[in-house]
Structure formats: C-alpha cells, structure tokens
C-alpha atoms as a PDB file:
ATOM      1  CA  UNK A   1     110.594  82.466  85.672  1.00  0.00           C
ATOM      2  CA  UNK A   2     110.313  80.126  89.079  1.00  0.00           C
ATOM      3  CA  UNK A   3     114.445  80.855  89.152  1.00  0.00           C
ATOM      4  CA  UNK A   4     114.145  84.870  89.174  1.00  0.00           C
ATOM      5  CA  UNK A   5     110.855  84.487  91.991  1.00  0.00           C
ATOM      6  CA  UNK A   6     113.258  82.128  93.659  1.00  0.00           C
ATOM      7  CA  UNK A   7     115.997  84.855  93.357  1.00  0.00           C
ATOM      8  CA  UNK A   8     113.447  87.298  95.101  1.00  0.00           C
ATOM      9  CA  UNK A   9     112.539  85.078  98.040  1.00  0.00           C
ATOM     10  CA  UNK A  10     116.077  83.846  98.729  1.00  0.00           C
ATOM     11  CA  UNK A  11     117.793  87.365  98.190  1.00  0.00           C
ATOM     12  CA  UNK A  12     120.510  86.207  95.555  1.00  0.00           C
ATOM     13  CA  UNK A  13     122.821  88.394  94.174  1.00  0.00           C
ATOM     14  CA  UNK A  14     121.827  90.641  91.376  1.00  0.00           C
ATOM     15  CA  UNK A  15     124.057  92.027  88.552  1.00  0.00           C
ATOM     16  CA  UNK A  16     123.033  95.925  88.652  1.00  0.00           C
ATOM     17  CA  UNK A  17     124.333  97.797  85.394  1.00  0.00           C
ATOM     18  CA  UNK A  18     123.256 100.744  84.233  1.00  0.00           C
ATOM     19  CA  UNK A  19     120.930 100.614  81.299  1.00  0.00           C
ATOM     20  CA  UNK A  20     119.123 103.193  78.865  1.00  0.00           C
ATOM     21  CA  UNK A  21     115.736 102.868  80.222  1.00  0.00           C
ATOM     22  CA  UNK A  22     114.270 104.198  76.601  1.00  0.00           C
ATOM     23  CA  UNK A  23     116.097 101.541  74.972  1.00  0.00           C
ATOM     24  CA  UNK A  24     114.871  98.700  77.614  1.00  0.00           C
ATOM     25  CA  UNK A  25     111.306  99.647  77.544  1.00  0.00           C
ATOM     26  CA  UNK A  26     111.067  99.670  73.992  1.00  0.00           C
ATOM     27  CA  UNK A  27     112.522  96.483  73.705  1.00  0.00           C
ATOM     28  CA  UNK A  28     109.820  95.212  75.868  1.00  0.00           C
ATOM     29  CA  UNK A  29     107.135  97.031  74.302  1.00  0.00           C
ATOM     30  CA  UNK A  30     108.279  95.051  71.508  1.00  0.00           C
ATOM     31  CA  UNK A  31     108.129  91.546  72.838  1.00  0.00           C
ATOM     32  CA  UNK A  32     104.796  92.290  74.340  1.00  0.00           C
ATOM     33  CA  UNK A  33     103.736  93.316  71.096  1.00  0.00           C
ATOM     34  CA  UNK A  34     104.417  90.520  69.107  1.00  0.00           C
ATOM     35  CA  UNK A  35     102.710  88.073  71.580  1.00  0.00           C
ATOM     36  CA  UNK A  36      99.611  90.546  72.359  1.00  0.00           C
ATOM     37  CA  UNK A  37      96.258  89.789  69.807  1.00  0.00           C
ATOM     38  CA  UNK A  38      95.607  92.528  67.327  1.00  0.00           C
ATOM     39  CA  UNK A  39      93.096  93.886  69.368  1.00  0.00           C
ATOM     40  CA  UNK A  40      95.300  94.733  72.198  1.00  0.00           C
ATOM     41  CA  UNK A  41      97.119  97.854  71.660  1.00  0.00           C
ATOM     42  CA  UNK A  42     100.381  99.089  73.102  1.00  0.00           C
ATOM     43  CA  UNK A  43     100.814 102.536  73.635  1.00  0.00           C
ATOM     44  CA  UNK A  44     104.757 103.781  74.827  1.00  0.00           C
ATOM     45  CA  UNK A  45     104.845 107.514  76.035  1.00  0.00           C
ATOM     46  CA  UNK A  46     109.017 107.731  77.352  1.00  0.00           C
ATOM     47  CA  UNK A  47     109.799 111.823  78.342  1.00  0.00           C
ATOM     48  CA  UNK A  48     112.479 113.113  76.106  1.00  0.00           C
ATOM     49  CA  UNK A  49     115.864 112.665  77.457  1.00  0.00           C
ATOM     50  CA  UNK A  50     114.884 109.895  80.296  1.00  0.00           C
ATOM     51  CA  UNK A  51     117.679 109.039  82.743  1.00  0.00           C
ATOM     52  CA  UNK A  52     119.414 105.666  82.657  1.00  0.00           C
ATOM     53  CA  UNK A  53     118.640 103.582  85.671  1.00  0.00           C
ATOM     54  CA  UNK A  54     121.102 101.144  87.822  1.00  0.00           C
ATOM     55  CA  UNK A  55     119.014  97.845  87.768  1.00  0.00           C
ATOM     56  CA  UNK A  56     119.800  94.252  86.981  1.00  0.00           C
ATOM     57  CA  UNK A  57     118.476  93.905  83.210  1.00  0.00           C
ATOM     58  CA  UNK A  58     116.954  90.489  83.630  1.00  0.00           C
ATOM     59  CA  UNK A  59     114.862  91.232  86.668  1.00  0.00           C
ATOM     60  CA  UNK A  60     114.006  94.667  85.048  1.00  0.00           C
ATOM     61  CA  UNK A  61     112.976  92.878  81.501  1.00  0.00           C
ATOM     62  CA  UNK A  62     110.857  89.855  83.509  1.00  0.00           C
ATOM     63  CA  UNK A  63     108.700  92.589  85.889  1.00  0.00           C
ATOM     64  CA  UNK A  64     107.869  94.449  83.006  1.00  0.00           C
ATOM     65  CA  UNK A  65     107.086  91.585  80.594  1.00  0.00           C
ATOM     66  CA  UNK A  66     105.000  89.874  84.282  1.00  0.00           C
ATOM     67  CA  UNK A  67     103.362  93.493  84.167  1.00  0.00           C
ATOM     68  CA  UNK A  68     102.601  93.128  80.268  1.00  0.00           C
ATOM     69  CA  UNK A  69     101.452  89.426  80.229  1.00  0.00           C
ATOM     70  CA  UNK A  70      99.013  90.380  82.908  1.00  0.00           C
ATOM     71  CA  UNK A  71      97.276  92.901  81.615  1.00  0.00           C
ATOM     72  CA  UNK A  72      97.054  91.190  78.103  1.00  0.00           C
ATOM     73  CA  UNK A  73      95.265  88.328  79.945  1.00  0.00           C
ATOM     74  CA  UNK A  74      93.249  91.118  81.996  1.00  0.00           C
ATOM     75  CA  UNK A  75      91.993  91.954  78.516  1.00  0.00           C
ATOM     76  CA  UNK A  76      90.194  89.254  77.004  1.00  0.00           C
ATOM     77  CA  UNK A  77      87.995  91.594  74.592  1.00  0.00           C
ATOM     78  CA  UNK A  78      91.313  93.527  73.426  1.00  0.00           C
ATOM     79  CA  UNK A  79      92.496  97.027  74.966  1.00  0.00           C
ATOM     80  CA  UNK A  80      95.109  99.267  75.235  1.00  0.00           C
ATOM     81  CA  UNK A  81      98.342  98.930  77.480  1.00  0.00           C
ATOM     82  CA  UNK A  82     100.182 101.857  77.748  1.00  0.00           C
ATOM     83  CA  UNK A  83     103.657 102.281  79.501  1.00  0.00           C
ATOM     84  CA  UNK A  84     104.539 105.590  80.425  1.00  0.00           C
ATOM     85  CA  UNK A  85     108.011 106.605  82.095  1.00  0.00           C
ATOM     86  CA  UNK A  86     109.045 109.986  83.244  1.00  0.00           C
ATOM     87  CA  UNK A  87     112.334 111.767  84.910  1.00  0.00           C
END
C-alpha cells in the first residue's frame, strides 16, 4: 500500500489498460466480501452493458478496496455497502 501512495505523491508511471469495469468491480466486491463480518452487507448495482475504462488495474483495485475497507471500519454495528456504477 505505502508503494502505490508513494506512486501518487511522486507521479510514477502507471500501466493504463483497458479493463471490463463489470468484471473488476465484481472482483472487488468479492474480496471485500470475504473480509467484511456477516453483518456487513455488500450490495453491487453495475448498468447493463457498462463501458470498459482505460485505468491502471492495480491503482483501480487498491482505491476501491481503500474505499471498501473504510467503510467496513465506518461500520462497527454491521451495514450495507453498496457500489453502484453507471455509463
């Protein structure tokens, strides 16, 4: 983690693909999932058809999972996380 927030600050060079955002956030969704307590819930609502995006996977993955970790700590008493992504 300090190596991508160093990659940030010093501006070092990415390796933008594109990626099948579906795919991505669902994988994510995933690994949130299996370190989230039962009483968190994660809710994934992805629009039909959603555009692939030109992003560097690993920096993608890590702000999302950041984004996920957060919120599960956010929720001590459980809750629900949902991750929604539209055209």
């Amino acid at each position: 983690m300090t190596e991508h927030l160093l990659a940030f600050s010093r501006d070092l060079p990415t390796r933008p693909e594109v990626i099948d955002t579906s795919k991505a956030l669902r994988d994510v969704a995933d690994l949130l999932g299996r370190s989230f307590p039962s009483g968190i819930r994660i809710i994934l609502r992805l629009e039909d058809g959603l555009w692939p995006i030109r992003v560097d996977a690993a920096q993608f993955e890590l702000a999302l999972l950041n984004v996920g970790l957060n919120a599960r700590d956010a929720m001590p008493d459980g809750g629900v996380l949902e991750i929604e992504a539209r055209n």
